[in-house]
N, C-alpha and C. Protein backbone atom coordinates (compact mmCIF):
# COMPACT_ATOMS: atom_id res chain seq x y z
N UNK A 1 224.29 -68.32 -48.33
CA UNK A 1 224.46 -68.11 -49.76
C UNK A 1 225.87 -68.57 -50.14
N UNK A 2 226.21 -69.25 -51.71
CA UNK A 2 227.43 -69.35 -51.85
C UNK A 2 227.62 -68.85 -52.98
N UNK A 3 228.66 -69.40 -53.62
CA UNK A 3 229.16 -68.41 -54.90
C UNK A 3 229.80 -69.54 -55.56
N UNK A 4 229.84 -69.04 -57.08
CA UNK A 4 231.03 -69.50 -58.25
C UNK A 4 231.56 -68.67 -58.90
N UNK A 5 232.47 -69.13 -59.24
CA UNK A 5 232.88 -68.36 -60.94
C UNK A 5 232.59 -68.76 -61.65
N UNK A 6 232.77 -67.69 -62.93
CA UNK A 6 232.39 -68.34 -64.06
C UNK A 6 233.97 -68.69 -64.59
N UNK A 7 234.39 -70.11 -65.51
CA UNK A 7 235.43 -70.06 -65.86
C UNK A 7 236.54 -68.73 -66.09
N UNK A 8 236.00 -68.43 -67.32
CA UNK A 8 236.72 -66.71 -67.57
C UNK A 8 236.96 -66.07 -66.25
N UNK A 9 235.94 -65.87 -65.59
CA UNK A 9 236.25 -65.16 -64.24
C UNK A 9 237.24 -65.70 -63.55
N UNK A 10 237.27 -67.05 -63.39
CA UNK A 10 238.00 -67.50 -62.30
C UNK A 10 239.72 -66.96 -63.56
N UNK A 11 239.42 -67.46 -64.49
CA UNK A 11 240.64 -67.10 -65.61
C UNK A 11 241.49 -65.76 -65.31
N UNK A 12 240.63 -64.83 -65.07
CA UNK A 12 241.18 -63.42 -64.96
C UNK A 12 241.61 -62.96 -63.47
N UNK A 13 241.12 -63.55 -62.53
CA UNK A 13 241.26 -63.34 -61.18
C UNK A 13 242.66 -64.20 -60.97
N UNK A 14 243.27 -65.48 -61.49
CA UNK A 14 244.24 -66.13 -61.65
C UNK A 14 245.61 -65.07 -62.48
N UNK A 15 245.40 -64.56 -63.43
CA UNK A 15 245.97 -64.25 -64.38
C UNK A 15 246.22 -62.56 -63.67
N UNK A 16 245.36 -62.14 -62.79
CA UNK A 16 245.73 -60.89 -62.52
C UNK A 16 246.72 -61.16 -61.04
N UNK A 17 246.51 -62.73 -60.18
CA UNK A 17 247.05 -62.48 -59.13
C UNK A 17 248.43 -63.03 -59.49
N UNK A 18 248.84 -63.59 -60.47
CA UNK A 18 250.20 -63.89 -61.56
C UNK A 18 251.13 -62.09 -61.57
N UNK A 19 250.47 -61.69 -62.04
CA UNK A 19 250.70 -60.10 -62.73
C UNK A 19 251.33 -59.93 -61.57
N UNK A 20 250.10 -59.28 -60.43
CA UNK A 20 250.39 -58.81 -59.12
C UNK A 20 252.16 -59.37 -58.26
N UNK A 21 251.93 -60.73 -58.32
CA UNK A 21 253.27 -61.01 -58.02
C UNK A 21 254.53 -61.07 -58.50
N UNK A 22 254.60 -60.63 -60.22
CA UNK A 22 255.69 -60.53 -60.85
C UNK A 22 256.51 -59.04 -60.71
N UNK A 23 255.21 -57.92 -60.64
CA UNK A 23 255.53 -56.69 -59.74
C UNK A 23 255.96 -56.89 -58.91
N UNK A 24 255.49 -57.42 -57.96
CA UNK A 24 256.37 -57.75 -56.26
C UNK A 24 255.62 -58.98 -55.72
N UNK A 25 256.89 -59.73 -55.30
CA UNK A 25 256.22 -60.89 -54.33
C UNK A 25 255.55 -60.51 -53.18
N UNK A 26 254.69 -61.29 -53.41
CA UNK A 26 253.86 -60.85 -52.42
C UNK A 26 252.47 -60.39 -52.40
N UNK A 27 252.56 -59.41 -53.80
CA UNK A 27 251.57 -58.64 -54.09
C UNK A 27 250.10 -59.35 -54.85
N UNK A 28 250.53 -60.22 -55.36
CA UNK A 28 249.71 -61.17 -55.58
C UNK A 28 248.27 -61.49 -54.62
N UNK A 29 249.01 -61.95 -53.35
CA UNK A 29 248.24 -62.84 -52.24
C UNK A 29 247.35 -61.48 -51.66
N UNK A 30 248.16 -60.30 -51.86
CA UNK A 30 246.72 -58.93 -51.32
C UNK A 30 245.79 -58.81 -52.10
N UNK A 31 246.14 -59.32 -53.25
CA UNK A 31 245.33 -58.36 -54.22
C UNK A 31 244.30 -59.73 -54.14
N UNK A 32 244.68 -61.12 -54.07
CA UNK A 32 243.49 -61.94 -54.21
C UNK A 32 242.59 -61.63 -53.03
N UNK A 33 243.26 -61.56 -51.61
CA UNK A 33 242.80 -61.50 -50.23
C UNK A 33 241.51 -60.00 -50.52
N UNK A 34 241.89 -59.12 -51.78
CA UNK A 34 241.12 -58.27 -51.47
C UNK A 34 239.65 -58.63 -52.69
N UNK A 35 240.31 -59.10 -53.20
CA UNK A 35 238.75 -60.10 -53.68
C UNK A 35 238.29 -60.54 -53.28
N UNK A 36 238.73 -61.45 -52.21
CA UNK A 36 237.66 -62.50 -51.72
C UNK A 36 237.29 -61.64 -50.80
N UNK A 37 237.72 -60.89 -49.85
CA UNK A 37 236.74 -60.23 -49.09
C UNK A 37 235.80 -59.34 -49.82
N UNK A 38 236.21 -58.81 -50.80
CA UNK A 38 235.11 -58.17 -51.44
C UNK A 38 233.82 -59.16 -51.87
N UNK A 39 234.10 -60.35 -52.09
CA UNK A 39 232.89 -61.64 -52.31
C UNK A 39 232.38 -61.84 -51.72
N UNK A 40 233.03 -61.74 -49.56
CA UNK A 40 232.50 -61.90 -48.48
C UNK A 40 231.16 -61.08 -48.01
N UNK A 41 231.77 -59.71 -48.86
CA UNK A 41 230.86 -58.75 -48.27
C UNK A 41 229.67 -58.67 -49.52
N UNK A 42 230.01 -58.99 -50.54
CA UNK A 42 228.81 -59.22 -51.58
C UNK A 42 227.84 -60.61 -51.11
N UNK A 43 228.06 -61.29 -50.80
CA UNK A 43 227.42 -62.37 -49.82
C UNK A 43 226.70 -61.91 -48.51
N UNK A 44 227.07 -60.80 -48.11
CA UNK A 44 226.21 -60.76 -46.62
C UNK A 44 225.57 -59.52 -47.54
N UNK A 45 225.75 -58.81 -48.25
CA UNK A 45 224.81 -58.01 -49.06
C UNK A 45 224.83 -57.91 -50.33
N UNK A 46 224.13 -58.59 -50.78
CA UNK A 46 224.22 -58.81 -52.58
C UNK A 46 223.54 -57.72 -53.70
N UNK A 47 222.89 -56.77 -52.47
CA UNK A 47 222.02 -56.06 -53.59
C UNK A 47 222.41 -54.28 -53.35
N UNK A 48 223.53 -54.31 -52.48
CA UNK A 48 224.12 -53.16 -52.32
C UNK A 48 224.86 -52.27 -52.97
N UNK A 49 225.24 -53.13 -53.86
CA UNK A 49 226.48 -53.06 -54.82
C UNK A 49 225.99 -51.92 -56.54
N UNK A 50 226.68 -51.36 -57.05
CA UNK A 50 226.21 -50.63 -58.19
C UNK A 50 225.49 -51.67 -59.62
N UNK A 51 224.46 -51.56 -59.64
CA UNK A 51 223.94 -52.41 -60.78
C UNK A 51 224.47 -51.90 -62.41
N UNK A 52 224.54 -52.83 -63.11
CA UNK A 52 225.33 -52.57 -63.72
C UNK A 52 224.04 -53.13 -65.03
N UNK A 53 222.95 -53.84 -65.22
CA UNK A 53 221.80 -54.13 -65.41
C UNK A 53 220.83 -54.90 -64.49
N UNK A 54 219.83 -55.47 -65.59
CA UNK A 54 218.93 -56.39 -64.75
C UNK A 54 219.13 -56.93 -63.00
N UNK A 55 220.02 -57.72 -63.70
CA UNK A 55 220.36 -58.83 -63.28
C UNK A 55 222.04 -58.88 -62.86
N UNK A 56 222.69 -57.86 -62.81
CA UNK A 56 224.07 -57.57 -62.56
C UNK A 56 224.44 -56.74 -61.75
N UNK A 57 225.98 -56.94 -61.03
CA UNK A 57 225.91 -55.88 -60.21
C UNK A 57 227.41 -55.26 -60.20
N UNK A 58 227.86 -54.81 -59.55
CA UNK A 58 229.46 -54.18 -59.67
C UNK A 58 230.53 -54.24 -58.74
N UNK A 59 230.93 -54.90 -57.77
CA UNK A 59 231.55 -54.55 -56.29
C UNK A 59 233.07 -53.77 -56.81
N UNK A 60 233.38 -53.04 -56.13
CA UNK A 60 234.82 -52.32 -56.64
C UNK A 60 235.71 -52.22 -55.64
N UNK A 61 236.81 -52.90 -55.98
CA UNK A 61 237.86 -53.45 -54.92
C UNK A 61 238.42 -51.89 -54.02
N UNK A 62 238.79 -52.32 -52.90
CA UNK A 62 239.58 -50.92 -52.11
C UNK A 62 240.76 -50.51 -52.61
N UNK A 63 241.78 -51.65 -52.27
CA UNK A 63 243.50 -51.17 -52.76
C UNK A 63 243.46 -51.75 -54.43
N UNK A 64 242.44 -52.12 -55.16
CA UNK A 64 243.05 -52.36 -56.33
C UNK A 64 242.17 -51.95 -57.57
N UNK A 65 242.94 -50.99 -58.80
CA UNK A 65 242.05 -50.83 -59.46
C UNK A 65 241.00 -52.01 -60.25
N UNK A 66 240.26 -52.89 -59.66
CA UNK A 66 239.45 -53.80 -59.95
C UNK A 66 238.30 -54.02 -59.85
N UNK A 67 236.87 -54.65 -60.52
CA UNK A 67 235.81 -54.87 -59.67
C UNK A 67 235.16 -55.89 -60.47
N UNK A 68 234.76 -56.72 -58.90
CA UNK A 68 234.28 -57.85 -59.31
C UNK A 68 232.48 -57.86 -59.90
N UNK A 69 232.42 -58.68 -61.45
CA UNK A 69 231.11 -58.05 -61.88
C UNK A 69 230.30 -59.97 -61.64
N UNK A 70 229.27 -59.60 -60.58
CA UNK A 70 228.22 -60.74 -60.33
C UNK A 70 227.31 -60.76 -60.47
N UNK A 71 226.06 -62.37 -60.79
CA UNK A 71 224.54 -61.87 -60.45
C UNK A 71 224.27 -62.85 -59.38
N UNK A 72 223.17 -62.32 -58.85
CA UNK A 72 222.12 -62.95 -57.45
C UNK A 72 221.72 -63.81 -58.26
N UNK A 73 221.62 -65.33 -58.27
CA UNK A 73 220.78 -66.18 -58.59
C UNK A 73 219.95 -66.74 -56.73
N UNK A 74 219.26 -67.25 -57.24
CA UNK A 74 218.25 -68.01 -55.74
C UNK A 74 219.42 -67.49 -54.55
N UNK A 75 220.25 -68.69 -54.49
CA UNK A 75 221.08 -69.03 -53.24
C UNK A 75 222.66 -69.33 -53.53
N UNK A 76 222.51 -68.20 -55.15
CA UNK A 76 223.72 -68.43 -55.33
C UNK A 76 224.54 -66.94 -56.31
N UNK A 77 225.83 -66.59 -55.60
CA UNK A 77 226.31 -65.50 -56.56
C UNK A 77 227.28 -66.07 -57.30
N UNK A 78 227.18 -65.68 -58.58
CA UNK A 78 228.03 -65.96 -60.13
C UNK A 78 228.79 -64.98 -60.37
N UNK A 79 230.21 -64.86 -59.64
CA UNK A 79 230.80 -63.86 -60.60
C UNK A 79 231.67 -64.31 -62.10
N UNK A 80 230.77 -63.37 -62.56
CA UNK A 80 230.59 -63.23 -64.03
C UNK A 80 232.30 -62.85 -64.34
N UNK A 81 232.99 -61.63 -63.81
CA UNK A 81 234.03 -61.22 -64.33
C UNK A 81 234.86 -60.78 -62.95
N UNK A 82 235.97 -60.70 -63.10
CA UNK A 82 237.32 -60.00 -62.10
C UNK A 82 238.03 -59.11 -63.07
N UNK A 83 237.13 -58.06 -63.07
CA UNK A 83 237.26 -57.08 -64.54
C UNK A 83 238.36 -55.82 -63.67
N UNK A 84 239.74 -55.65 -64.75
CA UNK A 84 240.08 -54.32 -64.30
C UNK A 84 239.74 -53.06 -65.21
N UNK A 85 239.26 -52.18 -64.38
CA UNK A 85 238.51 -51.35 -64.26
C UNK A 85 238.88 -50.14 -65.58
N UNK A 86 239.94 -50.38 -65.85
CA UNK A 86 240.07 -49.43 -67.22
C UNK A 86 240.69 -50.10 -68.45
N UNK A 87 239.79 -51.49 -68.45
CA UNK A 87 239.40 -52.65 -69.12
C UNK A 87 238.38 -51.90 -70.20
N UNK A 88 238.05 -52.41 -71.11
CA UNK A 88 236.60 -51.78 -72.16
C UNK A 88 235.43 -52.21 -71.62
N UNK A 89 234.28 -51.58 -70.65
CA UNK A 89 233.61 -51.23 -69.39
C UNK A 89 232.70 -52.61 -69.76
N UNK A 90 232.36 -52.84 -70.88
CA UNK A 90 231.15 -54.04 -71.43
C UNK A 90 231.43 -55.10 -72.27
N UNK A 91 232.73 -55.49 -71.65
CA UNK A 91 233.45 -56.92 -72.36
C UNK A 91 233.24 -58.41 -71.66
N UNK A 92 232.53 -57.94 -70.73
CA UNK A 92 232.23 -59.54 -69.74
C UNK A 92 230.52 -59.08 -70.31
N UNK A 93 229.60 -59.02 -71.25
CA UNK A 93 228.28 -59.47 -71.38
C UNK A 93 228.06 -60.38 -72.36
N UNK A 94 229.46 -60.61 -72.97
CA UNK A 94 229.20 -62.03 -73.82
C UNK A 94 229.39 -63.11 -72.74
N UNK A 95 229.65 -63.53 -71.70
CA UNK A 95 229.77 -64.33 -70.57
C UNK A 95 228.16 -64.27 -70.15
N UNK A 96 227.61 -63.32 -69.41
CA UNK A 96 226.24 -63.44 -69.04
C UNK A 96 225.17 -64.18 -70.29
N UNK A 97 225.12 -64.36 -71.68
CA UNK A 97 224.27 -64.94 -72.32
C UNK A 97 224.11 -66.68 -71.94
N UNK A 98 225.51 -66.75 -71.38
CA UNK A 98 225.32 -68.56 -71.57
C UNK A 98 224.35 -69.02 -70.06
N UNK A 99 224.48 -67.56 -68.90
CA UNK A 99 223.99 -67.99 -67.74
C UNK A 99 222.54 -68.64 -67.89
């Protein structure tokens, strides 16, 4: 299975690992490292994760208040958003209409 982003997504996952390192160098490269493993493990199980509707799901990062919001297509996961978490909870479903 592989994966994309969706622009915006990739937008916010950029823009948060910016943030992360202006707090502290450094902090940046964990906080991405803990995304992508969180993508790793949404890839070896895609349907484990808290659904969030239909067709959506929720993974929620360990060390960071974050969670990445994706859907299962065939042979492929779309994350939709790199949403932080005390963000306004249903601001990435104007993104899911264009899927």
């Amino acid at each position: 299975m592989t994966y994309s982003f969706h622009p915006l997504a990739e937008k916010e996952l950029n823009d948060a690992i910016d943030y992360y390192n202006e707090c502290q160098d450094g902090l940046g490269i964990e906080f991405a490292k803990e995304v992508y493993n969180a993508i790793q493990i949404i890839l070896q199980f895609p349907q484990a994760w808290s659904s969030l509707s239909k067709n959506t799901r929720r993974c929620i990062t360990n060390r960071f208040p974050y969670g990445v919001i994706y859907q299962v297509k065939k042979d492929e996961i779309i994350i939709i958003a790199v949403m932080l978490l005390t963000k306004k909870p249903n601001y990435w479903h104007d993104k899911i209409e264009c899927l």
